[in-house]
N, C-alpha and C. Protein backbone atom coordinates (compact mmCIF):
# COMPACT_ATOMS: atom_id res chain seq x y z
N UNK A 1 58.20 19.19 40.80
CA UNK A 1 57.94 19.58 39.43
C UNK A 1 57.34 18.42 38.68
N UNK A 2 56.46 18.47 38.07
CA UNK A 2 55.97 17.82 37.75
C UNK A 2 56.24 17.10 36.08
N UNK A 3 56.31 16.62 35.83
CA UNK A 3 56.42 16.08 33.90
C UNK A 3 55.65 16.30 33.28
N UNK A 4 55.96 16.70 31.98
CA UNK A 4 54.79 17.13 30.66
C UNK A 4 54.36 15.86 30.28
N UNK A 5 53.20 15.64 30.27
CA UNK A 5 52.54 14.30 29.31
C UNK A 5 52.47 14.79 27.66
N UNK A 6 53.27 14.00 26.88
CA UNK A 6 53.15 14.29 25.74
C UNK A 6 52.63 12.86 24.85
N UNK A 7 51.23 13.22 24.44
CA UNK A 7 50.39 11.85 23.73
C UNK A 7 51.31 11.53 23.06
N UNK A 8 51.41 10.10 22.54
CA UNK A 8 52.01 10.09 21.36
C UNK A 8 50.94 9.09 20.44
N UNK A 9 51.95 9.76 18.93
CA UNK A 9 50.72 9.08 17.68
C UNK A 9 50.69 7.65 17.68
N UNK A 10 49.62 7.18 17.23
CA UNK A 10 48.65 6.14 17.25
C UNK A 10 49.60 5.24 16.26
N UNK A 11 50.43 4.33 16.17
CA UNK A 11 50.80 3.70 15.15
C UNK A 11 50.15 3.34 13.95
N UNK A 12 48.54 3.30 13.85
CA UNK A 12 47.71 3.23 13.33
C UNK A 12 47.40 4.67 12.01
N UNK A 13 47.86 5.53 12.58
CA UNK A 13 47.64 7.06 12.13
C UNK A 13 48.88 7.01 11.30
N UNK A 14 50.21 6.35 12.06
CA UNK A 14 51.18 6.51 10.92
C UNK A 14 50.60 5.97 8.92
N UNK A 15 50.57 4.66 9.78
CA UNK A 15 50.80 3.56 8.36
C UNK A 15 49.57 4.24 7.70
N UNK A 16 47.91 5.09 8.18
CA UNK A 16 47.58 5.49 7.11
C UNK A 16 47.89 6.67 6.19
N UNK A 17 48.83 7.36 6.87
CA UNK A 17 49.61 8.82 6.51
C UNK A 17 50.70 8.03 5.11
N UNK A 18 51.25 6.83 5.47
CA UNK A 18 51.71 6.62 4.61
C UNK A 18 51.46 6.01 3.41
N UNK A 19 50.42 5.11 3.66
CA UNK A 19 49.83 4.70 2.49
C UNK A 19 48.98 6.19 1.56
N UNK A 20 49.10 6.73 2.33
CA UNK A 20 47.92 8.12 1.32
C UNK A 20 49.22 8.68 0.37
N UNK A 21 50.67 8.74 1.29
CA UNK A 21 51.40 9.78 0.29
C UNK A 21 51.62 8.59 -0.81
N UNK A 22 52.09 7.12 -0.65
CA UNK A 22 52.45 6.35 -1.32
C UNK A 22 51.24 6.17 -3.02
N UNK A 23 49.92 6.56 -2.04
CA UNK A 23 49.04 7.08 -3.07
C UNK A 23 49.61 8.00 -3.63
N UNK A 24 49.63 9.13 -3.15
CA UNK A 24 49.47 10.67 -3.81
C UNK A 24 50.71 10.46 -5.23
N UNK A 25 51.41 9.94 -4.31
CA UNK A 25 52.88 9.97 -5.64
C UNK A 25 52.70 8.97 -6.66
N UNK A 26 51.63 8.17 -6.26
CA UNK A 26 51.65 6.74 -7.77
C UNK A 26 50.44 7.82 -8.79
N UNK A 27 49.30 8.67 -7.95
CA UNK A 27 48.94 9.27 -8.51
C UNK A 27 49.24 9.85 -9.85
N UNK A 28 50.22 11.21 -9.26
CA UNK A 28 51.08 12.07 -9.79
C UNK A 28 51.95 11.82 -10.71
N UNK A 29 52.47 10.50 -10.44
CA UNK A 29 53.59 9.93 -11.50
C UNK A 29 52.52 9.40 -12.87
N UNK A 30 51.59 8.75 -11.92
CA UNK A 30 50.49 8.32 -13.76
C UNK A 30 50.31 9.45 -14.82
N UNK A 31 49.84 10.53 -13.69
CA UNK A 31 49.62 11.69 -14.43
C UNK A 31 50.29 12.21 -15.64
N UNK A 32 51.31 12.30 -14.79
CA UNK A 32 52.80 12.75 -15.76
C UNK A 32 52.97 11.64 -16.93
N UNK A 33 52.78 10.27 -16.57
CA UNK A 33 52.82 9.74 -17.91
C UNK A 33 52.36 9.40 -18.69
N UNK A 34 50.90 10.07 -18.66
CA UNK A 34 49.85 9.70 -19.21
C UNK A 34 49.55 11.30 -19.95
N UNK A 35 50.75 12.30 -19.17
CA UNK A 35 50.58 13.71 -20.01
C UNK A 35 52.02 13.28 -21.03
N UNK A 36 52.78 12.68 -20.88
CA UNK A 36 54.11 12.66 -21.31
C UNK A 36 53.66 11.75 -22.73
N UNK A 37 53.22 10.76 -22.29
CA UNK A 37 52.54 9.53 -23.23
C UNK A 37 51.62 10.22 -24.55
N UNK A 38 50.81 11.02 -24.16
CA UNK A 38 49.71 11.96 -24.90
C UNK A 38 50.56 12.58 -25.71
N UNK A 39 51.23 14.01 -25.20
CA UNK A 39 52.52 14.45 -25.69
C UNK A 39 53.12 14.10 -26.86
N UNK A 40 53.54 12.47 -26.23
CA UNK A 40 54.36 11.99 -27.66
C UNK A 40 53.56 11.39 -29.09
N UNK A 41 52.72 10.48 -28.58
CA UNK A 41 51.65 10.12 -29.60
C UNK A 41 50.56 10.88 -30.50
N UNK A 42 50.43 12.06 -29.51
CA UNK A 42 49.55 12.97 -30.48
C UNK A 42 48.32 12.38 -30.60
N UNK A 43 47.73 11.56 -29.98
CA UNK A 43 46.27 10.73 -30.86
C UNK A 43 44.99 12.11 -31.50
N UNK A 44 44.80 11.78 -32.78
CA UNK A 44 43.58 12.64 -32.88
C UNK A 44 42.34 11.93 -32.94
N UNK A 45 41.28 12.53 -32.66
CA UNK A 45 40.21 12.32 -32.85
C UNK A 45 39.11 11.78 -34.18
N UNK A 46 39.05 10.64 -34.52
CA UNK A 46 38.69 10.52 -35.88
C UNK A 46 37.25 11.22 -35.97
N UNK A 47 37.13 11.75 -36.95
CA UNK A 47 35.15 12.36 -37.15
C UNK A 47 35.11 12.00 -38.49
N UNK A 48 33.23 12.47 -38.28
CA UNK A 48 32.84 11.80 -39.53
C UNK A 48 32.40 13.26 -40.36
N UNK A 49 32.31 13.23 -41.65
CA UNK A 49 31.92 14.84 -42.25
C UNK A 49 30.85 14.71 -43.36
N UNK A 50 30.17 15.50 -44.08
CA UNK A 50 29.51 15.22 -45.41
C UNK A 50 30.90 15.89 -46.45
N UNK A 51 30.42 15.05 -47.72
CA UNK A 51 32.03 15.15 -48.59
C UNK A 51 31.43 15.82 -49.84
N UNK A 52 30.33 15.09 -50.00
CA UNK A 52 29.12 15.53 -51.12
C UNK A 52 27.98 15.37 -51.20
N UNK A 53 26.72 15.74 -51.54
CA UNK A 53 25.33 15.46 -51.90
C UNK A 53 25.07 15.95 -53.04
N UNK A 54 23.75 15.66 -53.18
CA UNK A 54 22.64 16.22 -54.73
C UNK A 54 21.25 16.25 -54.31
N UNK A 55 20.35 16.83 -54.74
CA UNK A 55 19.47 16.63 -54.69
C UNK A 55 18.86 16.05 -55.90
N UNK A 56 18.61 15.25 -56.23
CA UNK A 56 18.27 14.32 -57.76
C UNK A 56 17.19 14.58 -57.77
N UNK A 57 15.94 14.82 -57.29
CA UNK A 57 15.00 15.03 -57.55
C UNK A 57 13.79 15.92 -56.75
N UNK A 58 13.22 17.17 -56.86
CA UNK A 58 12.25 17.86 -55.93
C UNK A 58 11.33 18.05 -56.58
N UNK A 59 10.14 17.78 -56.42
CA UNK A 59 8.58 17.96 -57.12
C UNK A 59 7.61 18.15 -55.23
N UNK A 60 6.61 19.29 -56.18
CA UNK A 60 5.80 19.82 -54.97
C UNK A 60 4.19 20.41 -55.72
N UNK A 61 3.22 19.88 -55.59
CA UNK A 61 2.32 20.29 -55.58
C UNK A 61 1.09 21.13 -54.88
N UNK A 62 0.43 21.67 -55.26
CA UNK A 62 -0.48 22.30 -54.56
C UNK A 62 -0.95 21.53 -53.47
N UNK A 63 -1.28 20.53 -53.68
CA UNK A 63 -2.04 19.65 -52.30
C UNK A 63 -0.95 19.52 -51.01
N UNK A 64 0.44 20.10 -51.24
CA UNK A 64 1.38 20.22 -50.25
C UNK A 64 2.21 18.94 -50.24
N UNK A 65 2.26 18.20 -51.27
CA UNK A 65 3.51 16.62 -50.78
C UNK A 65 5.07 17.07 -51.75
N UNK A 66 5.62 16.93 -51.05
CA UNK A 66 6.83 17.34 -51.93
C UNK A 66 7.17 15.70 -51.71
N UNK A 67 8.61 15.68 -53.00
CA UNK A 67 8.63 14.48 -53.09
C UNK A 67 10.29 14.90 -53.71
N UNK A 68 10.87 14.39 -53.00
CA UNK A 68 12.12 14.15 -53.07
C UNK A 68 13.37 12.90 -53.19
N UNK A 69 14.23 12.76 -53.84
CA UNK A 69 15.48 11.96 -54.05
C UNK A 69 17.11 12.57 -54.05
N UNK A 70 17.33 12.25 -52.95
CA UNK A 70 18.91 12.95 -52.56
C UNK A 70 20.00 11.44 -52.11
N UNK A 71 20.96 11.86 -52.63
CA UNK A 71 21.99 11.14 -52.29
C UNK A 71 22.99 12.27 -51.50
N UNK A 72 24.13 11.54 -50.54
CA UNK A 72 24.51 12.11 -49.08
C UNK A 72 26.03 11.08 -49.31
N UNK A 73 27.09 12.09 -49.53
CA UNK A 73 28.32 10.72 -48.89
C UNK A 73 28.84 11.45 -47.70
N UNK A 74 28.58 10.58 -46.86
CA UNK A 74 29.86 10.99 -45.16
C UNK A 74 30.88 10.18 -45.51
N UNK A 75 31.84 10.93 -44.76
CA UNK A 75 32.95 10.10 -44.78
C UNK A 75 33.20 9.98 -43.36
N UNK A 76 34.04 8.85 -43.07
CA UNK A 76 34.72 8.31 -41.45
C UNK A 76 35.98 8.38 -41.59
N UNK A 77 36.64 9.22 -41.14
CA UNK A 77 37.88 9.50 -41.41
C UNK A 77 39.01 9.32 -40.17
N UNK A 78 39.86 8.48 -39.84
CA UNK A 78 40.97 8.33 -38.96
C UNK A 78 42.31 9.14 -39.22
N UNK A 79 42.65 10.00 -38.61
CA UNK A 79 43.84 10.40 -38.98
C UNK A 79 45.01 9.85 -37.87
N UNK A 80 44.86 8.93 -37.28
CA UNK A 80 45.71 8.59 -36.22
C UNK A 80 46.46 7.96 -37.19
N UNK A 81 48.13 7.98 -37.11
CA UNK A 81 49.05 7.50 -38.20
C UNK A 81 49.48 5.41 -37.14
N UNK A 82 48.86 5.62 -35.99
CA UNK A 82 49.60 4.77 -35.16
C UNK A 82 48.38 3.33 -34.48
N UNK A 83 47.13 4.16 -35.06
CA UNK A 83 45.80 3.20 -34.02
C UNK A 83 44.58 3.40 -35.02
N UNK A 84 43.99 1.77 -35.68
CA UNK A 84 42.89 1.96 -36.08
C UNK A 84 41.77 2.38 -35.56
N UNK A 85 40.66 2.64 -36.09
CA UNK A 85 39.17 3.39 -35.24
C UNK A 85 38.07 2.33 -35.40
N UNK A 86 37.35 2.28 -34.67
CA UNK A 86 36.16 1.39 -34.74
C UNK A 86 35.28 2.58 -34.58
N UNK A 87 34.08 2.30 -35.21
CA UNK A 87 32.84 3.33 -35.72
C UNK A 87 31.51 2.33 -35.06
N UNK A 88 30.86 2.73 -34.64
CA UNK A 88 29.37 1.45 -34.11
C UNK A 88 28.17 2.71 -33.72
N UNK A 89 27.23 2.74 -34.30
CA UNK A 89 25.92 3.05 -33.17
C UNK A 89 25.79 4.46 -34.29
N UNK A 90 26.31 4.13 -35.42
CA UNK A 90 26.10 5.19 -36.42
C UNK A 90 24.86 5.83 -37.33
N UNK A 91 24.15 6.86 -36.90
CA UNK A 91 22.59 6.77 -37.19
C UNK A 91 22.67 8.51 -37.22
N UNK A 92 21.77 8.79 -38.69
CA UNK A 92 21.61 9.70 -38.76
C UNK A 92 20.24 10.38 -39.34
N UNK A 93 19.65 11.50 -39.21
CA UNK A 93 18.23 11.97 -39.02
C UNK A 93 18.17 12.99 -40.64
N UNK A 94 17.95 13.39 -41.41
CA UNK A 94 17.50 13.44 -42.08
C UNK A 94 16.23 14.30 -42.56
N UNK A 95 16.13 15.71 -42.13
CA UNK A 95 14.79 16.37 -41.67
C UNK A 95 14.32 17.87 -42.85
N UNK A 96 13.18 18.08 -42.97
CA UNK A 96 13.28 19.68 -43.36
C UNK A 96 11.91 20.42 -42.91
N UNK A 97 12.62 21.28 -42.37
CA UNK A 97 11.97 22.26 -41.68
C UNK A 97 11.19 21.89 -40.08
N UNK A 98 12.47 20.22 -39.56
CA UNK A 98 12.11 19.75 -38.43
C UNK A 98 10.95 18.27 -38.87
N UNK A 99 10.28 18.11 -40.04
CA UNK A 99 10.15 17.19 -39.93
C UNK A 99 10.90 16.29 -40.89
N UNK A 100 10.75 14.92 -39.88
CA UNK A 100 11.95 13.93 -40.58
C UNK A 100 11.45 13.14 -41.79
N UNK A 101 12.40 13.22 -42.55
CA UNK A 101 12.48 12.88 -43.64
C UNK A 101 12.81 11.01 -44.19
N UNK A 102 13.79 10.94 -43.40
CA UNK A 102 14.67 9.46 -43.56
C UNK A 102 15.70 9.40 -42.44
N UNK A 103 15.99 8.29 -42.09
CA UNK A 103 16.98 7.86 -41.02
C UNK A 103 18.11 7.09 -41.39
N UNK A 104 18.96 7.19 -41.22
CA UNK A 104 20.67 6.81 -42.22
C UNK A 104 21.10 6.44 -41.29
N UNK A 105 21.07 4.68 -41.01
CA UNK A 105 22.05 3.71 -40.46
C UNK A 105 23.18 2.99 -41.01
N UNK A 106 23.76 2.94 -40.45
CA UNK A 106 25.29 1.77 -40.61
C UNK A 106 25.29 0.86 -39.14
N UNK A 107 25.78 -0.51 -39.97
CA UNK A 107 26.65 -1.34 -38.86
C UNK A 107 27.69 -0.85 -38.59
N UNK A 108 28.54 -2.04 -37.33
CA UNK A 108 30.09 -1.29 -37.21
C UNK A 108 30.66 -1.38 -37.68
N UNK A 109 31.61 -0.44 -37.94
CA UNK A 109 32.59 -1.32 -38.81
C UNK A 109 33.80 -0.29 -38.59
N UNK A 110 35.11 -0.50 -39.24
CA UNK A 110 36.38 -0.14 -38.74
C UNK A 110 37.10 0.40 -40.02
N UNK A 111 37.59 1.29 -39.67
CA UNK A 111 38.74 2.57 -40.15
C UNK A 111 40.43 2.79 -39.94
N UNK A 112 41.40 1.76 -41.14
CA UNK A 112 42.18 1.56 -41.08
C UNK A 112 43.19 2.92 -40.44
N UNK A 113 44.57 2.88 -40.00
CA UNK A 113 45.23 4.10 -39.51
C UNK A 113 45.43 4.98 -40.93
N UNK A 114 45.39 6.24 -40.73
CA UNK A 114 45.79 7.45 -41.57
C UNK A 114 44.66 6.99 -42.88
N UNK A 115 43.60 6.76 -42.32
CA UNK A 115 43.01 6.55 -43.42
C UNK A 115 41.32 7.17 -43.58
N UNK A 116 40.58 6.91 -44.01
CA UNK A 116 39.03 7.11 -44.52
C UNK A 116 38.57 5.85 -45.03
N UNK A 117 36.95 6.25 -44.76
CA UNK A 117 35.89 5.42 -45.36
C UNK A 117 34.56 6.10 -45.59
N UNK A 118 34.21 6.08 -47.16
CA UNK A 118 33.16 6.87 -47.54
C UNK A 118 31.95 5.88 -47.69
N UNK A 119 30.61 6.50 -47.25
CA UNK A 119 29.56 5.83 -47.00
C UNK A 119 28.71 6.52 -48.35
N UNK A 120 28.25 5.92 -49.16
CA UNK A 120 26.90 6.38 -49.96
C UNK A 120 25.37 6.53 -49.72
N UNK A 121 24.87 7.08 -48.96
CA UNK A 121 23.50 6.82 -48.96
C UNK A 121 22.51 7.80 -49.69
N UNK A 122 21.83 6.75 -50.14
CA UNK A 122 20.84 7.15 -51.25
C UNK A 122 19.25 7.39 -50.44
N UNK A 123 18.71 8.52 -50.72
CA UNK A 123 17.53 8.70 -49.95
C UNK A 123 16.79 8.56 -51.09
N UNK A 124 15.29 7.60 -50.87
CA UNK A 124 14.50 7.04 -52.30
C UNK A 124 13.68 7.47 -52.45
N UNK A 125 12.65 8.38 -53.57
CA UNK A 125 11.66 8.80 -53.86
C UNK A 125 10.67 8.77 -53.26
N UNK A 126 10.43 9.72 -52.15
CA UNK A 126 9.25 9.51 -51.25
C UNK A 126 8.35 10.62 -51.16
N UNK A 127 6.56 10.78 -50.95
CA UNK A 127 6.02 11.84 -50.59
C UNK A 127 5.78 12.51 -49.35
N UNK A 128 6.10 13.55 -48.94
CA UNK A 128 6.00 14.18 -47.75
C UNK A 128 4.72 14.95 -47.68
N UNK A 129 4.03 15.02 -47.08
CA UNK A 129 2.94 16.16 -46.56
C UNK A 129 3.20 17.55 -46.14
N UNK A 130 3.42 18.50 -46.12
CA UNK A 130 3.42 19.15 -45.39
C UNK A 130 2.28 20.30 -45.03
N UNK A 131 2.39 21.07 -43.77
CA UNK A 131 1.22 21.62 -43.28
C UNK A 131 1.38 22.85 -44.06
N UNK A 132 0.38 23.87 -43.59
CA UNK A 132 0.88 24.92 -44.09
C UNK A 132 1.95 26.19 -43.90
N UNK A 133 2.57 26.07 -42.70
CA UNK A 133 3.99 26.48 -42.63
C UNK A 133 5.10 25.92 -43.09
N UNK A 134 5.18 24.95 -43.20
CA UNK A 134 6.48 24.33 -44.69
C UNK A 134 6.25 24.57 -45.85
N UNK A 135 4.60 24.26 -45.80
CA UNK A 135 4.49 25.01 -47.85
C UNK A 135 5.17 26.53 -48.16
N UNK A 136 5.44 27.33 -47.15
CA UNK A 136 5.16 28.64 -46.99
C UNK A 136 7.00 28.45 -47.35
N UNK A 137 6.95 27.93 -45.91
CA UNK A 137 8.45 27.90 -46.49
C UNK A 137 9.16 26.97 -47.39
N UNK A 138 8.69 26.00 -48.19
CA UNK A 138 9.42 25.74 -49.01
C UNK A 138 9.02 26.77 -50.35
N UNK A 139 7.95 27.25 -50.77
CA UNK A 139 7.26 28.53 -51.46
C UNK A 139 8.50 29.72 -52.06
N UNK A 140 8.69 29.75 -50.24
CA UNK A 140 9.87 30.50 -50.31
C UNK A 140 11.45 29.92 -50.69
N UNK A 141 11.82 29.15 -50.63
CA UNK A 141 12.41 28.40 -50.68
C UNK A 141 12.62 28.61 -52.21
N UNK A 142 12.04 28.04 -52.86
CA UNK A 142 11.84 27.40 -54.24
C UNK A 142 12.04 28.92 -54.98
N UNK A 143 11.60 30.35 -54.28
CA UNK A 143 11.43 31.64 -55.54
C UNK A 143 13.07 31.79 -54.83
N UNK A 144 13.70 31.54 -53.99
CA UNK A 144 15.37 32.09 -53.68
C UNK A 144 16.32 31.28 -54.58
N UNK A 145 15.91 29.88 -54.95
CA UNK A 145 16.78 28.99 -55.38
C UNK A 145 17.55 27.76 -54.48
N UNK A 146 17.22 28.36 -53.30
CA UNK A 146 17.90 27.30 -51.93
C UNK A 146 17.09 26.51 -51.20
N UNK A 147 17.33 25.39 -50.73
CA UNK A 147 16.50 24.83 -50.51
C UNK A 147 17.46 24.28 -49.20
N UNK A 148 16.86 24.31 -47.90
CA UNK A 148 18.14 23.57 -46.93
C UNK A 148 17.26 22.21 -46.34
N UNK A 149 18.13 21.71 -45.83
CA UNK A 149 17.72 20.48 -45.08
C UNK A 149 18.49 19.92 -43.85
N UNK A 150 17.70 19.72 -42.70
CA UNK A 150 19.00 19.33 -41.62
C UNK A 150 19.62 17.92 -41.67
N UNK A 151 20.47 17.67 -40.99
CA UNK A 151 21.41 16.27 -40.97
C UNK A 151 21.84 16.87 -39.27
N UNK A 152 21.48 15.51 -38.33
CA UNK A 152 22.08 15.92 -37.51
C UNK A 152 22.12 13.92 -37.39
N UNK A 153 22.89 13.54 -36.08
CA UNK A 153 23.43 12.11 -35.54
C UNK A 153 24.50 12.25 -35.27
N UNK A 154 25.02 10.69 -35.15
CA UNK A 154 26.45 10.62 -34.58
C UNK A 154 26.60 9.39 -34.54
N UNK A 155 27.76 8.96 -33.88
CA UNK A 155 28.53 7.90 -34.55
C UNK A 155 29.64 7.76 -32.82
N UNK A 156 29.63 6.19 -32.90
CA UNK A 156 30.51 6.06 -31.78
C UNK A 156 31.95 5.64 -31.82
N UNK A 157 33.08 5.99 -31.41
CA UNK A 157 34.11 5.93 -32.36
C UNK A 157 35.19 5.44 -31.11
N UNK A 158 35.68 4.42 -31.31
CA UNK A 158 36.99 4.02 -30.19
C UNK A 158 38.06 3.23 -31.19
N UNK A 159 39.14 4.16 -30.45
CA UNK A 159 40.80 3.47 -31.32
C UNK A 159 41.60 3.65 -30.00
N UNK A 160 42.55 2.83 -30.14
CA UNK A 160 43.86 2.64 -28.91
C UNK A 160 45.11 3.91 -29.07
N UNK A 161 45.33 4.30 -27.68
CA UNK A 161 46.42 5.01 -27.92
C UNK A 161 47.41 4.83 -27.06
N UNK A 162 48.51 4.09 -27.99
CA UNK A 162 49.59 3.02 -27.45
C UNK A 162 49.07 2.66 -26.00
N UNK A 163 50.11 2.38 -25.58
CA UNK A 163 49.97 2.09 -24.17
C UNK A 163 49.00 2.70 -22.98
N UNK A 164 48.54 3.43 -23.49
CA UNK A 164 47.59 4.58 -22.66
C UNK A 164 45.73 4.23 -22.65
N UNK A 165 46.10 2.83 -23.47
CA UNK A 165 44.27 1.98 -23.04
C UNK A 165 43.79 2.50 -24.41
N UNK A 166 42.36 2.32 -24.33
CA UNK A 166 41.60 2.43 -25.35
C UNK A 166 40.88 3.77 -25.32
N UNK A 167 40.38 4.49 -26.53
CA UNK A 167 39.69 5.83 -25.87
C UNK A 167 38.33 5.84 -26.51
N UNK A 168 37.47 5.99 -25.96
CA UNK A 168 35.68 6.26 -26.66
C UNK A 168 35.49 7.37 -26.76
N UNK A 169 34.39 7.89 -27.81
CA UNK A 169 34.65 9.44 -28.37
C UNK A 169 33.32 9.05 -28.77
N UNK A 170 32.66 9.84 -28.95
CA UNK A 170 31.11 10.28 -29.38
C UNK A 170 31.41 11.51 -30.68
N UNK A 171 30.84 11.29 -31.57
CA UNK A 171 31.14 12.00 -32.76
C UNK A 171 29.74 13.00 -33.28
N UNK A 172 29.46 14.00 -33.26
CA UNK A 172 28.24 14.44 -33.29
C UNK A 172 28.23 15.53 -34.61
N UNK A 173 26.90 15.17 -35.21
CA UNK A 173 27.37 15.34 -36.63
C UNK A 173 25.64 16.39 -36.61
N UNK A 174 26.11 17.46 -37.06
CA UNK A 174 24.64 18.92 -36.60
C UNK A 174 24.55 19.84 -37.88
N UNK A 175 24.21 19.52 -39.19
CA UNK A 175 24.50 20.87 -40.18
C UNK A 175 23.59 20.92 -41.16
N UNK A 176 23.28 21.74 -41.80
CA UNK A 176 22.40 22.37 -42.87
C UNK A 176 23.01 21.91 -44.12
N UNK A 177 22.34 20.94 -44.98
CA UNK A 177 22.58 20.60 -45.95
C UNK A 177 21.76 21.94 -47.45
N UNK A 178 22.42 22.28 -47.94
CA UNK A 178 21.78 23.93 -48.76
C UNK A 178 21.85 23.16 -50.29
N UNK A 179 21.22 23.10 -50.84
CA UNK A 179 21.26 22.91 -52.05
C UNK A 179 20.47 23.84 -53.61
N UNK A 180 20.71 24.05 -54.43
CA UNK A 180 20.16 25.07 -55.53
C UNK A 180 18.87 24.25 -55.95
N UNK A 181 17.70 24.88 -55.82
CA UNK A 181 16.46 23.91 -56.69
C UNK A 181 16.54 23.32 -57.64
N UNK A 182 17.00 24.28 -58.72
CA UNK A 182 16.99 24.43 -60.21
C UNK A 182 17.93 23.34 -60.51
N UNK A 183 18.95 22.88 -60.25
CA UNK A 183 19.59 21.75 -60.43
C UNK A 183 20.07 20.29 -59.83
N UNK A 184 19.85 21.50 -57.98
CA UNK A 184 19.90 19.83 -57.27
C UNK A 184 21.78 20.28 -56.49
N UNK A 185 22.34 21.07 -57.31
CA UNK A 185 23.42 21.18 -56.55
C UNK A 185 23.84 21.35 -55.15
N UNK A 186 24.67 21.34 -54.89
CA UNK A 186 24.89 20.74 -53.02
C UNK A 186 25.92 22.30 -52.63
N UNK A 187 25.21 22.94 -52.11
CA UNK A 187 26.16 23.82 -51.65
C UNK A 187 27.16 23.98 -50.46
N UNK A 188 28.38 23.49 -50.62
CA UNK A 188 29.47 23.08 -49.52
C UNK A 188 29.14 23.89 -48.74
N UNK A 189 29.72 23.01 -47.04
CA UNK A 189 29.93 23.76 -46.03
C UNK A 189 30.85 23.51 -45.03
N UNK A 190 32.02 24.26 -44.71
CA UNK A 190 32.71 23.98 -43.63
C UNK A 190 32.09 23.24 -42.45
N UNK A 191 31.15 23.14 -42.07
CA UNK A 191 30.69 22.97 -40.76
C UNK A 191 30.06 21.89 -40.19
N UNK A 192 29.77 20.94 -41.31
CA UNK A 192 29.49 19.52 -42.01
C UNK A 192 30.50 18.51 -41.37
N UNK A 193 30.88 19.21 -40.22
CA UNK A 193 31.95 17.94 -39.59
C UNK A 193 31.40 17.58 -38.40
N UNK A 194 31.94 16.42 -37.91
CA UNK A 194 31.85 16.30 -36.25
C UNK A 194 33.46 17.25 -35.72
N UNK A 195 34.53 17.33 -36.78
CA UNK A 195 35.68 17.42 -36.49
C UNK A 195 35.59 18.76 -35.28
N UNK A 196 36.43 19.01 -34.10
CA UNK A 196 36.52 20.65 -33.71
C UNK A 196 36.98 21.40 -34.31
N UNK A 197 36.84 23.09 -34.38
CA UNK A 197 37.38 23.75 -34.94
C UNK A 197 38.48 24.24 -33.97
């Protein structure tokens, strides 16, 4: 009768079987405390929003240059009660009817906890050209009373959350600024945030 040959494992095959679970479980345990950690701290997301505008000034002539003066406040707002925000790479576009108008920069700068910081920018008396599909539509524009304008950019935003490292967030800021001709008034809009809904 003969004997069963039974291979046996490679000592080699062990120790990497074990280093993988010794992985799998340092894994799993980060996980958990990095869901547990989240959990407790709550970190939110700081964004930036429009708070108010005007339009101070719209003049448009036949030869097609409109000429405009608007002021714009965003605000940078942190609501983390526990981790300040740093803001950097903050640039925003400024357009109507797609062409751009003005470009709205900031340096970096930082956003105490549970707090805000409002930015003023003043857009300065300038003439625009336009072809004859903006005349058309600002034409129109001007007999409704509304007048819109886009704002789109963003803003780069990193604050610490406790023990859990630092976090980077991209803040993206996309909305229709509406304002009344006849006076320049700023017609609010929910949607004027980077915030999620």
């Amino acid at each position: 009768m003969k004997d069963s040959f039974k291979p046996r494992t490679h000592p080699l095959v062990w120790v990497i079987a074990i280093i993988c679970t010794i992985l799998s479980i340092a894994v799993i345990i980060t996980g958990i405390v990095v869901f547990v950690g989240y959990m407790i701290i709550r970190p939110r997301v700081p964004f930036i929003s429009v708070t108010s505008a005007h339009l101070d000034t719209i003049r448009y002539d036949q030869a097609g240059l409109l000429e405009i003066e608007m002021a714009i406040d965003i605000r940078a707002e942190n609501d983390n009660a526990k981790a300040h925000a740093s803001f950097s790479d903050t640039s925003f576009v400024l357009s109507f009817d797609a062409l751009q108008i003005a470009k709205l920069v900031d340096g970096p700068f930082d956003v105490s906890k549970n707090s805000s910081t409002v930015f003023n920018y003043v857009i300065p008396s300038s003439q625009i050209p336009l072809d004859r599909t903006r005349m058309e539509q600002l034409d129109f524009s001007l007999k409704r009373n509304e007048i819109t304008f886009d704002l789109k950019g963003n803003s780069r935003t990193r604050w610490r959350v406790g023990l859990l490292g630092s976090v980077k967030f991209w803040c993206h800021l996309n909305c229709e600024l509406r304002f009344h001709t006849l006076n320049g008034s700023y017609i609010s809009s929910r949607r004027c945030s980077s915030k999620s809904k």
